[in-house]
Protein backbone atom coordinates (compact mmCIF):
# COMPACT_ATOMS: atom_id res chain seq x y z
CA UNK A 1 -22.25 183.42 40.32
CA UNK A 2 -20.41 183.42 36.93
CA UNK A 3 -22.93 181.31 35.04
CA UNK A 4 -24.77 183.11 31.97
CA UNK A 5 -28.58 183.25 31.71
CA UNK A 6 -29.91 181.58 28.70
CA UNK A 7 -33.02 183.75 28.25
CA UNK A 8 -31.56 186.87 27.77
CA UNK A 9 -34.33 189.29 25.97
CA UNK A 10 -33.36 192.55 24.12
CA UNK A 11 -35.40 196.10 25.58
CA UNK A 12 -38.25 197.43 24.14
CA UNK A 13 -38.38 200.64 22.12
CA UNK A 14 -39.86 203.02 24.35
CA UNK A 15 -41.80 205.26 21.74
CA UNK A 16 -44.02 207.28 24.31
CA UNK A 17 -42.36 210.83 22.77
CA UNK A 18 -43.26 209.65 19.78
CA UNK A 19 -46.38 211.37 18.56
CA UNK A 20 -44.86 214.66 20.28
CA UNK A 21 -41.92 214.55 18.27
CA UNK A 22 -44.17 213.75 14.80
CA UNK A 23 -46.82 216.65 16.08
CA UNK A 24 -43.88 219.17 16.35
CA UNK A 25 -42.24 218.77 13.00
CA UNK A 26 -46.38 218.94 11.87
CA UNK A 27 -46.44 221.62 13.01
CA UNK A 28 -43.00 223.47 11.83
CA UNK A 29 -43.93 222.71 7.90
CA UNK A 30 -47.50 224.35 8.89
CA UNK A 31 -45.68 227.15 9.81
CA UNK A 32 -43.02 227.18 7.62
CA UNK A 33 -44.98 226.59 4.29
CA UNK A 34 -45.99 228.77 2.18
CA UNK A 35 -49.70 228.77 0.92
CA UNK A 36 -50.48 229.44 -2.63
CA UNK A 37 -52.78 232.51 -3.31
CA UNK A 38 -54.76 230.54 -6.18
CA UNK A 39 -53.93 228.20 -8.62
CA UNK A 40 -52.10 229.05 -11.29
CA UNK A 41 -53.62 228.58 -14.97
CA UNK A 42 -51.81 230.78 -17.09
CA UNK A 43 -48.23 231.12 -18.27
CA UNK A 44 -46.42 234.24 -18.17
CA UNK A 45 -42.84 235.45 -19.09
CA UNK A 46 -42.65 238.52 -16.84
CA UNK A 47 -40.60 241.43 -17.67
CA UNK A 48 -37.33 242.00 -16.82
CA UNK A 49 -36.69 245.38 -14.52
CA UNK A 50 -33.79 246.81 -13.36
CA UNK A 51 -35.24 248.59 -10.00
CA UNK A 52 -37.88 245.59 -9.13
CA UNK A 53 -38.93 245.80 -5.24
CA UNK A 54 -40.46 242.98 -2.76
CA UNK A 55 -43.13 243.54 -1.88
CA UNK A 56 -44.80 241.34 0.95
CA UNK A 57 -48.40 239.56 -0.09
CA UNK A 58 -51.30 240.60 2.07
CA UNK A 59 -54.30 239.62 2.48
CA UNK A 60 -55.84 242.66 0.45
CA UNK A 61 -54.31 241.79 -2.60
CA UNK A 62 -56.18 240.43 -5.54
CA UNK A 63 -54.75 238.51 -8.63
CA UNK A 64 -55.02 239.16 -12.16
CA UNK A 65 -52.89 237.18 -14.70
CA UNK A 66 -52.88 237.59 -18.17
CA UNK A 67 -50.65 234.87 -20.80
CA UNK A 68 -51.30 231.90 -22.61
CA UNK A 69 -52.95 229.31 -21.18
CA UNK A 70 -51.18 226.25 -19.07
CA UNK A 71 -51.23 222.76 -20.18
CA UNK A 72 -52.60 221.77 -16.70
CA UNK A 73 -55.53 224.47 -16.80
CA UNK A 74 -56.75 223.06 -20.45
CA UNK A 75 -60.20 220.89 -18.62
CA UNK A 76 -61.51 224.78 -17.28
CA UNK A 77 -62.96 226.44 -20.20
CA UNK A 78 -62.13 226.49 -23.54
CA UNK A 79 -59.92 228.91 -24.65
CA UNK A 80 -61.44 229.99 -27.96
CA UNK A 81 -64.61 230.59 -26.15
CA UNK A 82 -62.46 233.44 -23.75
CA UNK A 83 -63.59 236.80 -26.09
CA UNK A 84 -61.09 239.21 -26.00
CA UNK A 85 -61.33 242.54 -27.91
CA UNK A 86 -57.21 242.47 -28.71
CA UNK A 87 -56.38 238.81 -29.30
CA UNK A 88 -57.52 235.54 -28.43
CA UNK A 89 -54.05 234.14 -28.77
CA UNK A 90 -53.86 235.24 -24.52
CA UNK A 91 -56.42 234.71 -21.75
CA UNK A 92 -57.31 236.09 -18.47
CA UNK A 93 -57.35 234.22 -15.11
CA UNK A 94 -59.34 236.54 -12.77
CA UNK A 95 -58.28 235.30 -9.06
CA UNK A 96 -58.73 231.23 -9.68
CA UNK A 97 -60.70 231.03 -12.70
CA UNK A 98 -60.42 231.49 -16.38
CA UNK A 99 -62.13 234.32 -17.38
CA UNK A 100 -62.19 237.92 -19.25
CA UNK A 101 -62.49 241.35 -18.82
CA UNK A 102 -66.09 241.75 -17.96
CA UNK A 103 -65.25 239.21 -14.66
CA UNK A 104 -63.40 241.78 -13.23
CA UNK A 105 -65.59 243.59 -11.41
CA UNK A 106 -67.34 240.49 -9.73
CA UNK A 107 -63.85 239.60 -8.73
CA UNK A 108 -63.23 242.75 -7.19
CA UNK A 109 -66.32 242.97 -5.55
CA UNK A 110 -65.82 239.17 -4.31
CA UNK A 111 -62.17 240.22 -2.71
CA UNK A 112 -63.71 243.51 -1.22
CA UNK A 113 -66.86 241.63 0.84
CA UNK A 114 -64.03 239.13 2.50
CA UNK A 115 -61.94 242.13 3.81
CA UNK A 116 -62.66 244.17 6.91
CA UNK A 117 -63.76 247.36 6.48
CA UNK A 118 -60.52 249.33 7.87
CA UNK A 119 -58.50 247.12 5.18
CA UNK A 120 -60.84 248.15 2.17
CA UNK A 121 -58.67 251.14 1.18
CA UNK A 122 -55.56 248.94 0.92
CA UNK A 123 -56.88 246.64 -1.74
CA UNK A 124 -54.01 245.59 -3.93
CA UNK A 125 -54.45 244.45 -7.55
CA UNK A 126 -51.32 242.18 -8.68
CA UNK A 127 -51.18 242.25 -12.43
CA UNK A 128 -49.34 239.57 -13.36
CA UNK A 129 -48.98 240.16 -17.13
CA UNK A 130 -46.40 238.35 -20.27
CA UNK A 131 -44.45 240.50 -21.79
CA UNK A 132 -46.18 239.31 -24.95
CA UNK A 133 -49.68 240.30 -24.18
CA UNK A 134 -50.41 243.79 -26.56
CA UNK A 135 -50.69 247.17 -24.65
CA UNK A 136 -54.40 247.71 -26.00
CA UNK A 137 -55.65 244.58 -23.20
CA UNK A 138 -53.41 245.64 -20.18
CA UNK A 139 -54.87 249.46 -20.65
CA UNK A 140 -58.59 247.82 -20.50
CA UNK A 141 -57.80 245.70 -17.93
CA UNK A 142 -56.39 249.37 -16.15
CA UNK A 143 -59.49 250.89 -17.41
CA UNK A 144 -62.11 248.38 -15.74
CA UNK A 145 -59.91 248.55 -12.29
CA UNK A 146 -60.27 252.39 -12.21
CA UNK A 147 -64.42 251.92 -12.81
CA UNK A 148 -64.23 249.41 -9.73
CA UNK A 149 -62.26 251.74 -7.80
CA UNK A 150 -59.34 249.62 -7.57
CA UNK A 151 -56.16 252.06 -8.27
CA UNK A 152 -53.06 250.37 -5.97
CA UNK A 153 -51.80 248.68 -9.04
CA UNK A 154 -48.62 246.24 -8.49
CA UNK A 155 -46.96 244.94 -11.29
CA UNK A 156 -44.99 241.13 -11.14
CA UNK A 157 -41.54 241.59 -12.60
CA UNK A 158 -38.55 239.61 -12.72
CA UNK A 159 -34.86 240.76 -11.48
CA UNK A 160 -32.87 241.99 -14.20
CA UNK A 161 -29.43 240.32 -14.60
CA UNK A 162 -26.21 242.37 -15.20
């Protein structure tokens, strides 16, 4: 009655809620990520402004950047073959791509086929433009968007600090 047993064997591990538990944090970093619009090729210092809004991204809302090119975006095209009619010091990434002015109407075009047709009139350009980049390029990038009947303009700015 008080004698030990000699084979004593440790329990298993039951892991049966395993895969449930690794499906379910899946699925909260699906959910909880954030998705990147396109891929980022240019560098930009945005402008500083003092009454700067958030504004939530849709899906209407197309992406226009305009800076210096990024060291990870070098293998695309070669930047002194961008033409630019101000300088060719700053290039032009129309939605994932490096291009130039004249791509901006394809890219518009492009944006407006993948939107429904009760969404069309709240297409969204995002100019996301350094604070470098001369006046003369951002008014015929302005220009080009009012041909293509683009005029919902949004600006990327930075907070200002106090």
């Amino acid at each position: 009655m008080f004698s030990r047993r000699r084979y004593k064997s440790t329990p298993t591990l039951n892991t049966a809620a395993l895969p449930d538990l690794i499906f379910t944090v899946l699925f909260f970093f699906m959910i909880a990520t954030h998705m990147r619009d396109f891929e980022r090729q240019v560098d930009y210092d945005v402008p500083q402004g003092s009454e700067v809004q958030k504004y939530a991204s849709n899906k209407g809302t197309a992406y226009i950047c305009i800076g210096t090119r990024t060291s990870m975006g070098q293998g695309v095209k070669d930047a002194s073959k961008v033409k630019h009619d101000c300088s060719t010091d700053y290039v032009i990434q129309v939605g994932d791509r490096i291009g130039s002015i004249a791509d901006i109407p394809h890219y518009i075009k492009s944006v407006r086929d993948r939107m429904s047709p009760s969404d069309l009139e709240h297409l969204t350009v995002e100019l996301r433009i350094d604070r470098g980049v001369p006046m003369k390029m951002v008014s015929e990038v302005k220009t080009v968007l009012q041909r293509c009947n683009a005029r919902h303009i949004r600006y990327y700015a930075g907070k200002e600090d106090i």
